[in-house]
Protein backbone atom coordinates (compact mmCIF):
# COMPACT_ATOMS: atom_id res chain seq x y z
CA UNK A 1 -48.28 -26.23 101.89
CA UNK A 2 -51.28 -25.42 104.06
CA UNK A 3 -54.66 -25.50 102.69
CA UNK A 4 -57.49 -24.65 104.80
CA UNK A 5 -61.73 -24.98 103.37
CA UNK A 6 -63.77 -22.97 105.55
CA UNK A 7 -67.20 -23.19 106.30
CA UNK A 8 -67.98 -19.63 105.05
CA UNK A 9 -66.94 -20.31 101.16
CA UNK A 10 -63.26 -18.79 101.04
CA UNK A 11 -60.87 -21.62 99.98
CA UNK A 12 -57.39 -20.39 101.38
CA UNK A 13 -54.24 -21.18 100.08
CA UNK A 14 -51.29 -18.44 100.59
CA UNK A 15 -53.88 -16.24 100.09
CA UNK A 16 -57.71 -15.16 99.73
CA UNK A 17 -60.67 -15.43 97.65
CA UNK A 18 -62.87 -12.30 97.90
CA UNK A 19 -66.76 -13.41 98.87
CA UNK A 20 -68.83 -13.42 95.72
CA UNK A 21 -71.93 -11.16 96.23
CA UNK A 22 -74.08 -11.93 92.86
CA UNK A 23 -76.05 -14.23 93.45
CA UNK A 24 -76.61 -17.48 91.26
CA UNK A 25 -73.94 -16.16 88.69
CA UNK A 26 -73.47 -20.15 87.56
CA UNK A 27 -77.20 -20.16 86.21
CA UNK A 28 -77.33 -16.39 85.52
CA UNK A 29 -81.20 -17.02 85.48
CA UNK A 30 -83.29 -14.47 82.52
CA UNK A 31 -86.29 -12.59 83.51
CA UNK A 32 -87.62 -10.42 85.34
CA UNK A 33 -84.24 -8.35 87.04
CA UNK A 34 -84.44 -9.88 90.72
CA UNK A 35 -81.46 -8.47 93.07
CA UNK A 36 -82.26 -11.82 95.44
CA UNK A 37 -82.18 -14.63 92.85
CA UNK A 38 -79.64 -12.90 90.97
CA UNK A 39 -82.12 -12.73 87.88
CA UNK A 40 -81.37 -10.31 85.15
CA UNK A 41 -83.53 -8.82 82.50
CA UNK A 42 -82.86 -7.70 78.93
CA UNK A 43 -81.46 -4.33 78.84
CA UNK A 44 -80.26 -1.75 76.01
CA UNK A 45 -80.40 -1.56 72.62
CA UNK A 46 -82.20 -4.77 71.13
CA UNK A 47 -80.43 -5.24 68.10
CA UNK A 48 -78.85 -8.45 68.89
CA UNK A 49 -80.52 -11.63 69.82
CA UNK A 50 -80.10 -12.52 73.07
CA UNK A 51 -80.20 -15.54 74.80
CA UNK A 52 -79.65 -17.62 77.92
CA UNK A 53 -77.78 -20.77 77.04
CA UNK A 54 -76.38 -24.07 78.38
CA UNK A 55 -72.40 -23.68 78.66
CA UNK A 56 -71.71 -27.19 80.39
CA UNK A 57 -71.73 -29.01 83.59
CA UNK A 58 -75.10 -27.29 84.58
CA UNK A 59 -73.74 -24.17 83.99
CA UNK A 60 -75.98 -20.95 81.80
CA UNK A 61 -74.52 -17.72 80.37
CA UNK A 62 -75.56 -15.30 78.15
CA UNK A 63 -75.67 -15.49 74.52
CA UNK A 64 -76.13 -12.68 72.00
CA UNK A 65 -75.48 -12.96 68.50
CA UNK A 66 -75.82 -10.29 65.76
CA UNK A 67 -74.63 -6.58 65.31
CA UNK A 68 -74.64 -3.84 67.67
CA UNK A 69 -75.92 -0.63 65.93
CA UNK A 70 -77.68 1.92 66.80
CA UNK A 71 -81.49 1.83 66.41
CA UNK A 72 -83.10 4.36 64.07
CA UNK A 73 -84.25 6.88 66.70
CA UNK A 74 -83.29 4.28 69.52
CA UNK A 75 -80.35 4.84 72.48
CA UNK A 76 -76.93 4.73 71.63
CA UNK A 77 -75.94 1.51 73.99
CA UNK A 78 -74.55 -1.95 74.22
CA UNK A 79 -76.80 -5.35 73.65
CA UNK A 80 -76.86 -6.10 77.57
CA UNK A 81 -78.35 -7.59 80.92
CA UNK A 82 -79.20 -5.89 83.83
CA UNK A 83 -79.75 -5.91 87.90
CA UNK A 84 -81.64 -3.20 88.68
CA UNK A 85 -80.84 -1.57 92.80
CA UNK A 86 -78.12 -4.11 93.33
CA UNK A 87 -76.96 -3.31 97.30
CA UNK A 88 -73.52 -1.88 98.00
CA UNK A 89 -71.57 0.15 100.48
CA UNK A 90 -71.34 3.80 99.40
CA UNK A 91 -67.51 5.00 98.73
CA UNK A 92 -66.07 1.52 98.35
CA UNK A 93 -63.63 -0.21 96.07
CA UNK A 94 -65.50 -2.93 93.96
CA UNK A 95 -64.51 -5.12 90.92
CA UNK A 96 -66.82 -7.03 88.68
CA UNK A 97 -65.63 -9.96 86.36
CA UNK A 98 -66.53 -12.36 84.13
CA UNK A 99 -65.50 -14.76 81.35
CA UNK A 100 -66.44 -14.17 77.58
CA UNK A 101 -65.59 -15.68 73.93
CA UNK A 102 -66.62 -14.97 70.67
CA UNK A 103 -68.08 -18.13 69.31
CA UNK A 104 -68.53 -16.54 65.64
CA UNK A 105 -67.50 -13.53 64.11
CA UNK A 106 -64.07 -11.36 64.75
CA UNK A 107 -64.78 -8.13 66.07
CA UNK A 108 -67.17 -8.55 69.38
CA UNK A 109 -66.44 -6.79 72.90
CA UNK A 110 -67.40 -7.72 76.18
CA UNK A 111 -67.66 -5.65 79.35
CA UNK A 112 -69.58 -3.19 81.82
CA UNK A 113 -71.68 -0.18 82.73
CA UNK A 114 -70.34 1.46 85.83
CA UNK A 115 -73.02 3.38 87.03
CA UNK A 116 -72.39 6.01 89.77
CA UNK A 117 -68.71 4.65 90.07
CA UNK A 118 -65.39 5.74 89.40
CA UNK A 119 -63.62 3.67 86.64
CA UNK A 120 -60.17 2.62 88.60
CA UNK A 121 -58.76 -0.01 86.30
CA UNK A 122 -59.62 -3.06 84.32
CA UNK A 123 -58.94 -5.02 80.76
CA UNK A 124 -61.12 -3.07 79.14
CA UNK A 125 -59.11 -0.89 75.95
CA UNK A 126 -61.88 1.45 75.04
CA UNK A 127 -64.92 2.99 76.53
CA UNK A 128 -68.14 2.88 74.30
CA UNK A 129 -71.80 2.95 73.99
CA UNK A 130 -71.72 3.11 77.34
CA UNK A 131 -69.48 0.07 77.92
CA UNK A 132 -65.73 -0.36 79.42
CA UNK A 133 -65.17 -3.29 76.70
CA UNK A 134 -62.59 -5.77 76.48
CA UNK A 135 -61.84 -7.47 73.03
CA UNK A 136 -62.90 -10.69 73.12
CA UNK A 137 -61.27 -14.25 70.72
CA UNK A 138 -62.70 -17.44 70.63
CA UNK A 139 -60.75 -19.08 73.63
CA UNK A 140 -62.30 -18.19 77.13
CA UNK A 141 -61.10 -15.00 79.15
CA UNK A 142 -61.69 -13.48 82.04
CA UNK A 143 -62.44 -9.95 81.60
CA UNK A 144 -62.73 -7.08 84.69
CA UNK A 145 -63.40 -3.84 85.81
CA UNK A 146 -62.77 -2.09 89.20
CA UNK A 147 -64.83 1.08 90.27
CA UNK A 148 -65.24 3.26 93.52
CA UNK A 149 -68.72 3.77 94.24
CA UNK A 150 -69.90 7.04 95.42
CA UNK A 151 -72.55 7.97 98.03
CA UNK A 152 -75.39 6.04 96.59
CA UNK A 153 -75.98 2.54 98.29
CA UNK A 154 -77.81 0.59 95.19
CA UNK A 155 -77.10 0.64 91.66
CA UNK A 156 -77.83 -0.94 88.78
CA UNK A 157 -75.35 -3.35 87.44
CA UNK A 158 -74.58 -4.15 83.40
CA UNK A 159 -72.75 -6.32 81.29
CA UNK A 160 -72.77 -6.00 77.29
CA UNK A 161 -71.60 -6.51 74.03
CA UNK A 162 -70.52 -4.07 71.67
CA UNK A 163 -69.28 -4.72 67.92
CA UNK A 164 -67.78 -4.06 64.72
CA UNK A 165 -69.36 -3.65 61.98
CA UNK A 166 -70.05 -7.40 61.00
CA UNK A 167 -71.77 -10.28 62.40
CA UNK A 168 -70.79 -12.15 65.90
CA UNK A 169 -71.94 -14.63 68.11
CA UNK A 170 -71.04 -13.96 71.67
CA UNK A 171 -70.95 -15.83 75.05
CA UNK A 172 -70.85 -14.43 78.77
CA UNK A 173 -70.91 -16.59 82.08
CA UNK A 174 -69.34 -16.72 86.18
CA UNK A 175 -70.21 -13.01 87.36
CA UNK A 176 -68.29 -12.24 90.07
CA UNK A 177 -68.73 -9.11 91.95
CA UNK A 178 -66.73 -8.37 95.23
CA UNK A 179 -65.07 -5.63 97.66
CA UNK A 180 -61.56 -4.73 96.82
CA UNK A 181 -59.32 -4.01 93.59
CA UNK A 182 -58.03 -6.72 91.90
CA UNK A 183 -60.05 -9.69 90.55
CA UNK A 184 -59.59 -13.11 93.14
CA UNK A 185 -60.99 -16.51 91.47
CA UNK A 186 -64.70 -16.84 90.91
CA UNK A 187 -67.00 -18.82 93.84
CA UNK A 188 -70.63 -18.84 94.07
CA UNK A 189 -72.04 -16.63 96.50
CA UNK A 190 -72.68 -17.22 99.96
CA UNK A 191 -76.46 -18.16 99.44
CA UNK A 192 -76.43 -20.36 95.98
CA UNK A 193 -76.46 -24.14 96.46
CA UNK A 194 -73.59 -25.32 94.73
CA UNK A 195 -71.64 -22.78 97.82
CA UNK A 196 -68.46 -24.35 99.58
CA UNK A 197 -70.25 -25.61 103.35
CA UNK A 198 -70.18 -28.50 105.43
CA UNK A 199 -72.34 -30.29 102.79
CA UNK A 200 -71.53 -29.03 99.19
CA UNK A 201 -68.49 -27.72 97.15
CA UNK A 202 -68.08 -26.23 93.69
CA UNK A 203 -66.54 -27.02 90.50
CA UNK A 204 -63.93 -24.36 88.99
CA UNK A 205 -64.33 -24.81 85.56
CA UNK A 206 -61.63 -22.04 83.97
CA UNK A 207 -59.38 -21.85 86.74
CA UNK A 208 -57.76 -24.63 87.36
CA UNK A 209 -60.05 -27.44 86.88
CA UNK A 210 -60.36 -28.06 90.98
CA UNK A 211 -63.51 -29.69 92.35
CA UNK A 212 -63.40 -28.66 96.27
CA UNK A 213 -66.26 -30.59 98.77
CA UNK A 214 -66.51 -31.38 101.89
CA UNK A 215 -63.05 -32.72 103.63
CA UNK A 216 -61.58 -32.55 100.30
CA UNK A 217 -60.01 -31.02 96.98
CA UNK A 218 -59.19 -32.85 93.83
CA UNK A 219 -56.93 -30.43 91.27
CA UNK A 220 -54.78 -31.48 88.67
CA UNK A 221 -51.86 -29.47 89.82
CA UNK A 222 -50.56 -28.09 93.64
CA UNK A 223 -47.54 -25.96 93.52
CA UNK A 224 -46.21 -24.72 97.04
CA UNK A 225 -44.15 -21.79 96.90
């Protein structure tokens, strides 16, 4: 089997990874929504609490626990995060990803606004407040939705919660958005530090446990086919 590590962050292996173009999606800073540093702000309906929180190895996510209603008088929406005039390429195939759990609770739903985009496919099994959602348990998965953009070249990008009718603790991390389809393997973006170079690597944490550096990659598993 050939493996090649390229100076430009794709890690090829009978086959590609598509560039990552959010930036900073393993700290997922909170603030003030910053396209550059990849900094989101609080967005929707605020009646969850919502968090930023240490998920391990240096790595943040998003935490909201609580029920998603709708506010007396307030907008119909999910408990969410937003980048406000993210850049992309008018008429163009995108897919954004993530990974979620519930940490508490039964009923919670995880997934994304697709603002001035055609819906083309995804996990998601139900479309509301706003949200493509995917039903989330309490083991890690990697949730997706692909979209066609249409003449506009920024948008605002969302992810959310959305839930039944009882309490739920939620957790949301590794943002990957990137030209094409189908969802490839999540790696930092071309500007975050932790980016594969001729100095630094990454750590894969859900798929497949691989720590990849500079003139080498440690995995617990190759397979050639």
């Amino acid at each position: 089997m050939s493996v090649s590590i390229k100076k430009t962050g794709i890690v090829q292996a009978s086959g590609e990874i598509g560039a990552n173009i959010m930036p900073n999606s393993y700290i997922m800073q909170l603030g003030t929504s910053n396209v550059t540093t990849g900094t989101w702000r609080l967005a929707g309906s605020n009646t969850m609490t919502r968090s930023r929180v240490l998920i391990g190895n240096g790595m943040y996510g998003f935490q909201n626990s609580g029920i998603q209603t709708t506010p007396s008088g307030g907008y119909d929406d999910g408990s969410c995060y937003g980048i406000d005039s993210f850049p992309t390429d008018a008429n163009t195939d995108y897919v954004i990803s993530m990974w979620a759990r519930l940490t508490d609770g039964t009923e919670g739903y995880a997934g994304f606004n697709a603002l001035n985009m055609t819906v083309t496919g995804g996990t998601h099994t139900k479309h509301e407040r706003n949200y493509y959602v995917t039903p989330l348990t309490k083991s890690w998965q990697r949730i997706w939705l692909s979209m066609k953009t249409n003449s506009a070249t920024t948008r605002s990008v969302y992810i959310g919660i959305t839930t039944g009718d009882t309490s739920v603790t939620t957790q949301m991390c590794l943002v990957k958005l990137e030209k094409g389809t189908v969802p490839t393997p999540w790696i930092p973006c071309s500007t975050d530090t932790d980016f594969v170079s001729s100095t630094s690597g990454f750590n894969e944490l859900f798929d497949g446990n691989a720590s990849i550096s500079k003139g080498y990659i440690n995995s617990i598993d190759f397979i050639e086919i």
